[in-house]
Protein backbone atom coordinates (compact mmCIF):
# COMPACT_ATOMS: atom_id res chain seq x y z
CA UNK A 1 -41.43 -29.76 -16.14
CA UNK A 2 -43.77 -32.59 -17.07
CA UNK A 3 -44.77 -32.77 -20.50
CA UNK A 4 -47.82 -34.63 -22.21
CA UNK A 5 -46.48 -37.22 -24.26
CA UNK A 6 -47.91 -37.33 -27.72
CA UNK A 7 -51.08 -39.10 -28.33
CA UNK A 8 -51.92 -41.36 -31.66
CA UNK A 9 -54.93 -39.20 -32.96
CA UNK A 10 -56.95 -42.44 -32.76
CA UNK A 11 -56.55 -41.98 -29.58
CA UNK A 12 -57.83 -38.81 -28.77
CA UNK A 13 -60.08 -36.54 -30.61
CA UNK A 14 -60.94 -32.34 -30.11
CA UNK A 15 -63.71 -29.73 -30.78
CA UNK A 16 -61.80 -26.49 -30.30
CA UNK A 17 -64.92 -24.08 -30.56
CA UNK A 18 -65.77 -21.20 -28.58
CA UNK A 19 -68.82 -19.94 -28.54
CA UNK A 20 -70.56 -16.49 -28.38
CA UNK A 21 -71.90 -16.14 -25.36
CA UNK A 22 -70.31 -13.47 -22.45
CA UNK A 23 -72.13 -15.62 -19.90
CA UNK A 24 -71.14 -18.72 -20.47
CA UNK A 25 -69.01 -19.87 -23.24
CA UNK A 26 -67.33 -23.30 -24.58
CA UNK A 27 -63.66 -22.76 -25.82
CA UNK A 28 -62.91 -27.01 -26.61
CA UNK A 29 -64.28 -30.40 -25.31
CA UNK A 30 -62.83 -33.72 -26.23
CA UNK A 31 -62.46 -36.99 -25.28
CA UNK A 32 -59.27 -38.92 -24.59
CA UNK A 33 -57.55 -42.85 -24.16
CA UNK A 34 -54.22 -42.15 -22.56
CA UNK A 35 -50.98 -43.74 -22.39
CA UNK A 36 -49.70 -45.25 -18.99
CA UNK A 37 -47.85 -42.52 -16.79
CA UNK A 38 -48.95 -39.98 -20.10
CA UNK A 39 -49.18 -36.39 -17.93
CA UNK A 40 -50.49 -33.29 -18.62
CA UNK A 41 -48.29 -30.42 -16.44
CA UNK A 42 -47.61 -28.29 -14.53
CA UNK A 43 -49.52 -25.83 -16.41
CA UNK A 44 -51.99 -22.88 -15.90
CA UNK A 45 -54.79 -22.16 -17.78
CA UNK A 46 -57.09 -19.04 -18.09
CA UNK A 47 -60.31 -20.88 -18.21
CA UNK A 48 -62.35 -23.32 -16.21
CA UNK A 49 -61.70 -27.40 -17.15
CA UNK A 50 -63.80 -30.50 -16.28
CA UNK A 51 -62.69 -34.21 -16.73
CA UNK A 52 -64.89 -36.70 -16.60
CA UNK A 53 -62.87 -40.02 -15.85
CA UNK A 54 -64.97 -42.89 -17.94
CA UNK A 55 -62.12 -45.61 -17.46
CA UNK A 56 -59.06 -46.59 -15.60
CA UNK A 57 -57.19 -44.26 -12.94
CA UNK A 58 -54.91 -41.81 -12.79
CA UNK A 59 -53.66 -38.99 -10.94
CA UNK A 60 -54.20 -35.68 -9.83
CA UNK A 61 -52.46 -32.65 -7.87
CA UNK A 62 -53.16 -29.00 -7.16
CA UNK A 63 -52.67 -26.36 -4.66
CA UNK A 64 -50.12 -29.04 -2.99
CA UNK A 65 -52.34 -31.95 -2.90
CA UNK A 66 -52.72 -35.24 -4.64
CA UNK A 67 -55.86 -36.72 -5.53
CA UNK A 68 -56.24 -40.37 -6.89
CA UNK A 69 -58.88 -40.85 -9.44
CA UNK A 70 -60.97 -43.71 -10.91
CA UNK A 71 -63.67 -44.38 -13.31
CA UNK A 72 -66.66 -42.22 -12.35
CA UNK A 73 -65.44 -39.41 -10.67
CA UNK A 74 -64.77 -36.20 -12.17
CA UNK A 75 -61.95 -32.87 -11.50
CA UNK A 76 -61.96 -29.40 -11.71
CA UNK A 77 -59.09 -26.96 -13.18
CA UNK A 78 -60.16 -23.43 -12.16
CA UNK A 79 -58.65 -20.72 -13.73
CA UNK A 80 -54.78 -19.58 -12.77
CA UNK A 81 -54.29 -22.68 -11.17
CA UNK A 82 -51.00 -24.81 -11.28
CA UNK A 83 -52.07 -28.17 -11.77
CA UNK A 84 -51.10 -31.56 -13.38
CA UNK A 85 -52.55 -34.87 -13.70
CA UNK A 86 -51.70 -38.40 -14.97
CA UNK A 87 -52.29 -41.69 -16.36
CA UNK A 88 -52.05 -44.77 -13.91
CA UNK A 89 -49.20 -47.10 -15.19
CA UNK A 90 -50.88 -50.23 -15.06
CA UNK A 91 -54.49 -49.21 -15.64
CA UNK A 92 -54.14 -45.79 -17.76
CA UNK A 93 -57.74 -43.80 -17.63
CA UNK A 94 -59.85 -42.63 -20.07
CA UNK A 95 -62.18 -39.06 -20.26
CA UNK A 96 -63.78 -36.86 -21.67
CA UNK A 97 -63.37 -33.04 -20.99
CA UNK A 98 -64.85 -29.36 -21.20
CA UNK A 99 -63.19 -25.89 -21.19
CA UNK A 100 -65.41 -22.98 -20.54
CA UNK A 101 -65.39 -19.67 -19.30
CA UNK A 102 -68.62 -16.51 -18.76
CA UNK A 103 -69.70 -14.13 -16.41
CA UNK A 104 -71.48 -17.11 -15.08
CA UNK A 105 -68.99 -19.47 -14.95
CA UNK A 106 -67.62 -18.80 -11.01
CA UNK A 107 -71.17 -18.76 -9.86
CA UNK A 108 -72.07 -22.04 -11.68
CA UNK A 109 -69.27 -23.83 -10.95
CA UNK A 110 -70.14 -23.14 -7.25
CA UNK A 111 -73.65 -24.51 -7.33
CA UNK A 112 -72.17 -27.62 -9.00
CA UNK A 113 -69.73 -27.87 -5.84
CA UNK A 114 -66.58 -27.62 -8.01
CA UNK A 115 -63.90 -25.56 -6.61
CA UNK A 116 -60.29 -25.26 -5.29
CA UNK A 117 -61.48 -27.05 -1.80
CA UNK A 118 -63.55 -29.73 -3.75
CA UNK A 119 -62.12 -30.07 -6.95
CA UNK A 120 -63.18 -34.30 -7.05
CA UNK A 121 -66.60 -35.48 -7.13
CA UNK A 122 -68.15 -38.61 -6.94
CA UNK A 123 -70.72 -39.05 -9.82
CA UNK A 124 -73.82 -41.60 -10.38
CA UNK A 125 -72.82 -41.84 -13.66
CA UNK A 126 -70.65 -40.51 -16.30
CA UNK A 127 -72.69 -41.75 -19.62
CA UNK A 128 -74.93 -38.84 -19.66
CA UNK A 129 -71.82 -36.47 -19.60
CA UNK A 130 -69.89 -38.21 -22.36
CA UNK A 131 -73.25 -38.96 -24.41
CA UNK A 132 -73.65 -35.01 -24.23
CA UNK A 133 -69.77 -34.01 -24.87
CA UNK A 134 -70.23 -36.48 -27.75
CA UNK A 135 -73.47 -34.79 -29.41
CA UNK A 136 -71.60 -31.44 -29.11
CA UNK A 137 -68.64 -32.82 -30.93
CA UNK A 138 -71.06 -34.08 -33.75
CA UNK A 139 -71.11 -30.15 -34.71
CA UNK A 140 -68.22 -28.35 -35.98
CA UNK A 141 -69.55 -26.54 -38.72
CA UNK A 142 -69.54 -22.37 -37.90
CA UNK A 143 -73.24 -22.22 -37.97
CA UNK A 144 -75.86 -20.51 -36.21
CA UNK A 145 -77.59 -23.91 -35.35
CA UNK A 146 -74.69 -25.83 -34.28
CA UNK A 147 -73.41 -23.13 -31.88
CA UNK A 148 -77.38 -23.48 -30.52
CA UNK A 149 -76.58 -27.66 -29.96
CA UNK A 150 -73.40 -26.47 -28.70
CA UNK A 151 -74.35 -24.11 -26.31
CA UNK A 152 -77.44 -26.39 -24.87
CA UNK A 153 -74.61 -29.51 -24.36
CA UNK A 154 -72.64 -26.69 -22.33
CA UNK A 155 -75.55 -25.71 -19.75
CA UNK A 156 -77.25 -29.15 -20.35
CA UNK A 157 -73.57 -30.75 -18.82
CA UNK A 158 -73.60 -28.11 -15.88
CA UNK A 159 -77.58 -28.87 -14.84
CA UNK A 160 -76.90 -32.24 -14.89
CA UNK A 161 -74.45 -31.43 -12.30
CA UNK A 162 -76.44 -28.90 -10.35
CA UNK A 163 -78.99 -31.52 -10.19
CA UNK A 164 -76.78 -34.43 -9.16
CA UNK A 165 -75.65 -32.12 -6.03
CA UNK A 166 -78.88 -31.03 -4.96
CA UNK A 167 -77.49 -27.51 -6.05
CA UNK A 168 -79.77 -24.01 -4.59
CA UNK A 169 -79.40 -20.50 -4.76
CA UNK A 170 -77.75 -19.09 -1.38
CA UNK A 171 -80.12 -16.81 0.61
CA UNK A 172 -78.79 -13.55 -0.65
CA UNK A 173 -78.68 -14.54 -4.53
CA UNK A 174 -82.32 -15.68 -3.56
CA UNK A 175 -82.86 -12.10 -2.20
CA UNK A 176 -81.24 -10.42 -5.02
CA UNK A 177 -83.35 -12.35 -7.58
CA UNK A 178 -85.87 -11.23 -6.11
CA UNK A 179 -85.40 -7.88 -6.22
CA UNK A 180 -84.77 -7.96 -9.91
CA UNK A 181 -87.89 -9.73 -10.99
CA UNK A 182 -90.00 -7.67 -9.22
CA UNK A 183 -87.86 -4.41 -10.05
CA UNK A 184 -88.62 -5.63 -13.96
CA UNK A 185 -92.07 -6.91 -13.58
CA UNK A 186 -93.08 -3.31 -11.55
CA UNK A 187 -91.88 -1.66 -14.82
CA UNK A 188 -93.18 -3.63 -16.70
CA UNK A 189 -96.83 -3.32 -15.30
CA UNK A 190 -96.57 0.83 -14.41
CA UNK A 191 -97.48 3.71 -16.78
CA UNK A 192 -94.21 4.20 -17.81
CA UNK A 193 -94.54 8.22 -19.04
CA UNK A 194 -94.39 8.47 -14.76
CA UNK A 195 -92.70 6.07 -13.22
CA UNK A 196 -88.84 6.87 -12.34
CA UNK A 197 -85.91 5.15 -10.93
CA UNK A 198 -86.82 6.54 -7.71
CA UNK A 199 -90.62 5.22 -8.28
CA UNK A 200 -88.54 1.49 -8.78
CA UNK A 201 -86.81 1.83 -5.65
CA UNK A 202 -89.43 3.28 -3.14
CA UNK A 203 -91.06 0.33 -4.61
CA UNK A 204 -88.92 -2.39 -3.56
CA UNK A 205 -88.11 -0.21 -0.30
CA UNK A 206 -84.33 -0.24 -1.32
CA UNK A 207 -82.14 2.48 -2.03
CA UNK A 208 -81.37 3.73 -5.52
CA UNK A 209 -77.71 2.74 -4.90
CA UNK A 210 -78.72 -0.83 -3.71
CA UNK A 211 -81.26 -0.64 -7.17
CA UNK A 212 -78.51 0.46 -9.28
CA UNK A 213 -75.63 -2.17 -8.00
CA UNK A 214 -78.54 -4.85 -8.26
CA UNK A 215 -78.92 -4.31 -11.72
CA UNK A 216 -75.11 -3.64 -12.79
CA UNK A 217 -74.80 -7.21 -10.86
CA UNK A 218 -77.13 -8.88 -12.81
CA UNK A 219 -78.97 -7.35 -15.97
CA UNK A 220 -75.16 -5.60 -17.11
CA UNK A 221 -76.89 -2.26 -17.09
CA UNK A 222 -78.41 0.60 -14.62
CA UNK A 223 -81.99 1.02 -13.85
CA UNK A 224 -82.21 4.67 -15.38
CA UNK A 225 -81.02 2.88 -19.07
CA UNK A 226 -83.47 -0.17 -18.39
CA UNK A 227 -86.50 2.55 -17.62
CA UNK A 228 -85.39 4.05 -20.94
CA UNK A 229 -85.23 1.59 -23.52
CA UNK A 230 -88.79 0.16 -21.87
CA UNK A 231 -89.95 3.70 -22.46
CA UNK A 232 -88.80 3.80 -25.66
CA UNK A 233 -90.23 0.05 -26.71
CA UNK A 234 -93.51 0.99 -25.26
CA UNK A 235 -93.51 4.04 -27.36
CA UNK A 236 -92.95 2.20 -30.41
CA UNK A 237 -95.91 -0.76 -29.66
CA UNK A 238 -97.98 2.46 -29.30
CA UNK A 239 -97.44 4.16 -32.44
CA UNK A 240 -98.02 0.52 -34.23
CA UNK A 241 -101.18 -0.37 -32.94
CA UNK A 242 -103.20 2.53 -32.12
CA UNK A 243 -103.59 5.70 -33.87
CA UNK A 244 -102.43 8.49 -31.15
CA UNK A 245 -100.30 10.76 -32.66
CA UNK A 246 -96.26 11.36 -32.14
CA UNK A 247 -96.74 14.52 -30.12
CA UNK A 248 -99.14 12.73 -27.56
CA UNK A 249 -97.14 9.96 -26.87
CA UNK A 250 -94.86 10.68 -23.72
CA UNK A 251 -91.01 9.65 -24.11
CA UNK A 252 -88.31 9.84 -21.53
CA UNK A 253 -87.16 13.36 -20.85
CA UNK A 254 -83.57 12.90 -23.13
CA UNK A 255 -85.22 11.68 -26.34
CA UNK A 256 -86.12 14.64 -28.42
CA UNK A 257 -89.71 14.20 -30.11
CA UNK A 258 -88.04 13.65 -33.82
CA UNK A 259 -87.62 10.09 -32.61
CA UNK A 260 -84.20 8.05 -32.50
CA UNK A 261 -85.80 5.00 -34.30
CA UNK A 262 -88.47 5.16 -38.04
CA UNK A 263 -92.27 5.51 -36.87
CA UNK A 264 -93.29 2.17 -38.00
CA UNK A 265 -96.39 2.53 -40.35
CA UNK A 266 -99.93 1.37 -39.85
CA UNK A 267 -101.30 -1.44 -41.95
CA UNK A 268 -104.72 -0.47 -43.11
CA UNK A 269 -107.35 -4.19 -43.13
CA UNK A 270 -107.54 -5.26 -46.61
C-alpha cells in the first residue's frame, strides 16, 4: 500500500471544518505543493473530494483506470471509492482541494458533470477556485459568520462549476420542481381553515401518493405536516394583527383550541 509521504507544513496548509448544513456541508479544504512521486493511496473515503490542479502534473487512477493530469484540470473522489493519485517526478503538481458531503451533494455533483465515468475536467481557469478555497481558509474561528463565508465559498465553488458546464435541471427534476412550487404557492394563496391534502393534490392533478413522495423528496417532510404548521403560522399572524378572537379562528383538526404556542399580545398605538 502506497503511502503519502510527509509534507513540510510550509508546504501544505488545512481548514478541517465541517459545517452545519444536512444539504450540503464542508468537512476540510486545503491547498498543497507536493513532492515528486509524493502519493496519496489506495484509500477510501466517505465523502465527496475535488482537486483542483494549479501547477505541474501528476497522476491519477480509479475504478481501474489511469488518468494523467496537468495544470488546469480538476478530479473527482466520490464516496467509497478506491482511488490514489500522485506527484509527477520531474514536474510535481500543485492544488488546492475540497471535501464535502449533503443531501445535495450526489445531485450537485451531477450537474457539475463530476462522476465515476467523468471524474477529469477540463477547466477555463482554476484562479477563481483557489481565490475562493483561499477566502474560506481566511476563517477558522467557530463563529456564526465565518461558517456563513464558509458555506457561500462551498456553493459559490460548485456554481462556478455548474456554470462552466452549461449545467440544467433534467426534465423530470424540472417536473418535480414544479410540482412543489406550485404545491407551496397553492397553499400558500388558499383559505387554509379548508383546504386539505387532497384539495393540494386534485390541484396539481397528481395523486396524494405522488404529492406525498414529492415532498418527502424534496421539502424532508409530508404534505399533511406542511398544511399544518402553515395552518398553525397563519393562525398566529391572525391573532397578532387583527382582533378576532381564539375561538373564531379555525386550526387544523389535531390542535386542541388551548393552543400549542403563547397568544402573542396586541400592541395598543401609543
Amino acid at each position: 500500500m502506497h503511502r503519502k509521504e510527509e509534507t513540510p507544513i510550509e508546504n501544505k496548509q488545512v481548514l478541517n471544518r465541517q459545517t452545519s448544513s444536512k444539504e450540503l456541508h464542508l468537512i476540510s479544504c486545503g491547498w498543497e505543493k507536493c513532492t515528486p512521486e509524493q502519493s496519496y493511496g489506495p484509500g477510501v473515503r466517505r465523502y465527496y473530494t475535488i482537486h483542483f490542479v494549479l501547477s505541474g502534473q501528476g497522476y491519477f487512477y480509479m475504478n481501474n483506470r489511469k488518468y494523467t493530469l496537468k495544470a488546469g484540470q480538476c478530479f473527482f473522489i466520490p464516496p467509497v471509492t478506491s482511488s490514489l493519485y500522485k506527484a509527477e517526478p520531474s514536474d510535481p503538481w500543485t492544488y488546492i482541494w475540497i471535501c464535502f458531503n449533503g443531501e445535495n451533494a450526489p445531485i450537485l455533483c451531477e450537474h457539475c458533470h463530476l462522476t465515476e465515468e467523468t471524474p477529469v475536467q477540463q477547466l477555463n481557469s482554476v484562479l477563481p477556485y483557489q481565490e475562493t478555497i483561499l477566502e474560506m481558509m481566511a476563517h477558522p474561528q467557530l463563529t456564526p459568520s465565518s461558517e456563513a463565508y464558509i458555506q457561500s465559498g462551498l456553493y459559490r465553488i460548485i456554481a462556478m462549476l455548474e456554470e462552466e458546464f452549461h449545467a440544467s435541471y433534467t426534465t423530470m427534476e424540472s417536473n418535480e420542481n414544479f410540482y412543489i412550487t406550485q404545491a407551496v404557492d397553492y397553499i400558500k394563496k388558499s383559505p387554509l381553515q379548508n383546504i386539505t391534502v387532497t384539495d393540494v393534490a386534485d390541484y396539481l392533478h397528481i395523486s396524494r401518493s405522488h404529492l406525498y413522495g414529492l415532498f418527502k423528496k424534496h421539502l424532508g417532510t409530508t404534505p399533511q405536516a406542511f398544511l399544518t404548521s402553515a395552518k398553525i403560522i397563519n393562525a398566529r399572524e391572525l391573532l397578532t394583527i387583527t382582533d378576532i378572537p381564539v375561538s373564531s379562528v379555525a386550526f387544523p383538526a389535531d390542535i386542541k383550541i388551548h393552543l400549542p404556542f403563547p397568544v402573542p399580545s396586541k400592541k395598543k398605538p401609543a
